[in-house]
C-alpha atoms as a PDB file:
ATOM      1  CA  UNK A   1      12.331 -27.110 -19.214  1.00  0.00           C
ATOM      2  CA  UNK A   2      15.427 -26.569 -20.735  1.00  0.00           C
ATOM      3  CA  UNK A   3      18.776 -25.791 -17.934  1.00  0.00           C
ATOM      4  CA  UNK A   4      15.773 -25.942 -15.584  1.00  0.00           C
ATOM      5  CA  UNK A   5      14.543 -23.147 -17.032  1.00  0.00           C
ATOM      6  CA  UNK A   6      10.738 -22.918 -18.332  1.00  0.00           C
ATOM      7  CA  UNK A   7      10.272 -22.229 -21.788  1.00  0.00           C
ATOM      8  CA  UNK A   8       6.922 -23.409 -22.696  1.00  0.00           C
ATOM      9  CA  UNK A   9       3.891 -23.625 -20.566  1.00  0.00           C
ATOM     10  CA  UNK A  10       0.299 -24.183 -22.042  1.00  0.00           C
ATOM     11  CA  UNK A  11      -1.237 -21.891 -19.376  1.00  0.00           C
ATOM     12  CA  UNK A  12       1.570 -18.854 -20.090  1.00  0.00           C
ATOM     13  CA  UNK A  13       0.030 -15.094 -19.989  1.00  0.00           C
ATOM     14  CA  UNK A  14      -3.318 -16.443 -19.549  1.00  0.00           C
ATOM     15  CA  UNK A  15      -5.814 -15.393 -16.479  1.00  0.00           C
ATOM     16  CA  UNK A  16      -7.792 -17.971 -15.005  1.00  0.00           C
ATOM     17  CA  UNK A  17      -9.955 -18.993 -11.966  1.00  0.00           C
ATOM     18  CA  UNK A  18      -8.501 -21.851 -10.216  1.00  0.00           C
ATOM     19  CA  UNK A  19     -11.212 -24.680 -10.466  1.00  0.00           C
ATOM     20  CA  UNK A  20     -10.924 -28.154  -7.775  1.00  0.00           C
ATOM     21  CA  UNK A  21     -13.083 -31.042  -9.657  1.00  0.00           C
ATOM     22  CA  UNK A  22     -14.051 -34.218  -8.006  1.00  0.00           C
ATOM     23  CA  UNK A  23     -14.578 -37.288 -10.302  1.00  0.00           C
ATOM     24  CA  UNK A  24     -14.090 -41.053  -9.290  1.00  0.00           C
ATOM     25  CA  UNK A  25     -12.896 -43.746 -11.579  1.00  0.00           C
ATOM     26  CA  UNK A  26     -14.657 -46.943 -11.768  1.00  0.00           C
ATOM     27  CA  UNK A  27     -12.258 -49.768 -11.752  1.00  0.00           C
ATOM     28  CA  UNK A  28     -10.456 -49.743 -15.382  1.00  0.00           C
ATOM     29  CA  UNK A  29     -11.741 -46.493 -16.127  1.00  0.00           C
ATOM     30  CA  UNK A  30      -8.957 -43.579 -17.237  1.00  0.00           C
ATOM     31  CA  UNK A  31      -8.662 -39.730 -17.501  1.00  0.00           C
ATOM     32  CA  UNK A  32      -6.299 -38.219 -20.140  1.00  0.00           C
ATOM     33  CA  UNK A  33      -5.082 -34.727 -20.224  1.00  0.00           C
ATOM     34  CA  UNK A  34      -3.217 -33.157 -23.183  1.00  0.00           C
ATOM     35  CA  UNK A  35      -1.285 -29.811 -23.982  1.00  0.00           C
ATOM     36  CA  UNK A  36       0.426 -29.406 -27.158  1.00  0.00           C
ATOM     37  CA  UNK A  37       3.476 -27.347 -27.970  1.00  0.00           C
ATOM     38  CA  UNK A  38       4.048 -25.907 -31.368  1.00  0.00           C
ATOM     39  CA  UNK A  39       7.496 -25.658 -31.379  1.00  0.00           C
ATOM     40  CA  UNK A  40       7.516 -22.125 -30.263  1.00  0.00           C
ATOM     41  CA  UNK A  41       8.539 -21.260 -26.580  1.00  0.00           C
ATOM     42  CA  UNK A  42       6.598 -18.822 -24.226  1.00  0.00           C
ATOM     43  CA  UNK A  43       7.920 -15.255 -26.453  1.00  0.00           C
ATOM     44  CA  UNK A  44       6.933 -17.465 -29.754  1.00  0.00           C
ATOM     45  CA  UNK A  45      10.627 -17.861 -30.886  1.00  0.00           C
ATOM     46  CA  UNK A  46      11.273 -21.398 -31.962  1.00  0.00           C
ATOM     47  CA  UNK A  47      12.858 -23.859 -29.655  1.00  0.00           C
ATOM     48  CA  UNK A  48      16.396 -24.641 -30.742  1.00  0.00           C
ATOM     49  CA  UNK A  49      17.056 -28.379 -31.291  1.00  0.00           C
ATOM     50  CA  UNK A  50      18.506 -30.256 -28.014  1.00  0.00           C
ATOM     51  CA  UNK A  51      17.022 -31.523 -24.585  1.00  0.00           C
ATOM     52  CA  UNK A  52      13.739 -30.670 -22.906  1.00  0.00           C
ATOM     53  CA  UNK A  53      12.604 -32.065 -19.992  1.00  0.00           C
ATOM     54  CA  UNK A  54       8.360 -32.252 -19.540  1.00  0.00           C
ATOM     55  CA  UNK A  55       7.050 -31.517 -16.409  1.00  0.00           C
ATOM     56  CA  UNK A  56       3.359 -32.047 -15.813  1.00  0.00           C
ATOM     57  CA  UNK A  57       1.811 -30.070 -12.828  1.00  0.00           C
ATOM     58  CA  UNK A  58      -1.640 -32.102 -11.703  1.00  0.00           C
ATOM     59  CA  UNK A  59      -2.776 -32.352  -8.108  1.00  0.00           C
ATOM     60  CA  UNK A  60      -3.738 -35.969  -7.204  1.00  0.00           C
ATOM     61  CA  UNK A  61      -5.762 -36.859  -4.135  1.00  0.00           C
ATOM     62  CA  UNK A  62      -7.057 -40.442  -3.180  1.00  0.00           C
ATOM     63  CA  UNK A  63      -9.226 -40.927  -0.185  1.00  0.00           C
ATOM     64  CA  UNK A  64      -7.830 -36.763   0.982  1.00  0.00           C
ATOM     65  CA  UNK A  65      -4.324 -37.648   0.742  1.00  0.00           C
ATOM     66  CA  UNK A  66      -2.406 -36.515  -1.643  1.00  0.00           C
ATOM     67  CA  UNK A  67      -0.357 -38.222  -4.093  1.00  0.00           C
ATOM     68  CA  UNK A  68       2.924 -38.342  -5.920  1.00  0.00           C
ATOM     69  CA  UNK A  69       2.644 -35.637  -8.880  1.00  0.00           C
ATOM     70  CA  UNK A  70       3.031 -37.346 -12.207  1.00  0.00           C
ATOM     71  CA  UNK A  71       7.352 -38.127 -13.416  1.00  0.00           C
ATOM     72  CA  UNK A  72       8.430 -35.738 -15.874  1.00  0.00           C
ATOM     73  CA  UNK A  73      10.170 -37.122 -18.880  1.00  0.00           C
ATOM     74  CA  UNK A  74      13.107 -36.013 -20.615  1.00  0.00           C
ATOM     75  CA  UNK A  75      12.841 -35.343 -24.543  1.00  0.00           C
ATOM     76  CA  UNK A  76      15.110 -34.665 -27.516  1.00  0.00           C
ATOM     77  CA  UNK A  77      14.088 -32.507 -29.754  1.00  0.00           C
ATOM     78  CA  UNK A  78      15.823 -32.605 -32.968  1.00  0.00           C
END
């Protein structure tokens, strides 16, 4: 986000059928999700250089309640 304004999303103009998965960690055990930006925003113009802010949008539930989404993180790109 840039002014609070989206300006890259991984899932932009794409169609797709909701999914809900179920998986439990063992103890120690992770899950990593990635989505990599090009440098291009959502119309495939370049981002100008200055501050971004990353927002990740995951749905977290532990034993059906559901928990704090993931902090976003401000970034400079140069």
């Amino acid at each position: 986000m840039n002014n609070g304004q989206e300006v890259w999303s991984a899932f932009y103009n794409q169609l797709f059928m909701q999914v809900m998965m179920e998986h439990q960690l063992a103890p120690g055990e992770s899950m990593r999700f990635n989505a990599q930006c090009e440098g291009n925003d959502n119309q495939g113009e370049p981002l100008t250089a200055g501050s971004y802010q990353v927002v990740p949008e995951l749905v977290l539930f532990l034993d059906n309640k559901r928990l704090s989404p993931p902090a976003s993180e401000d970034i400079l790109l140069k």
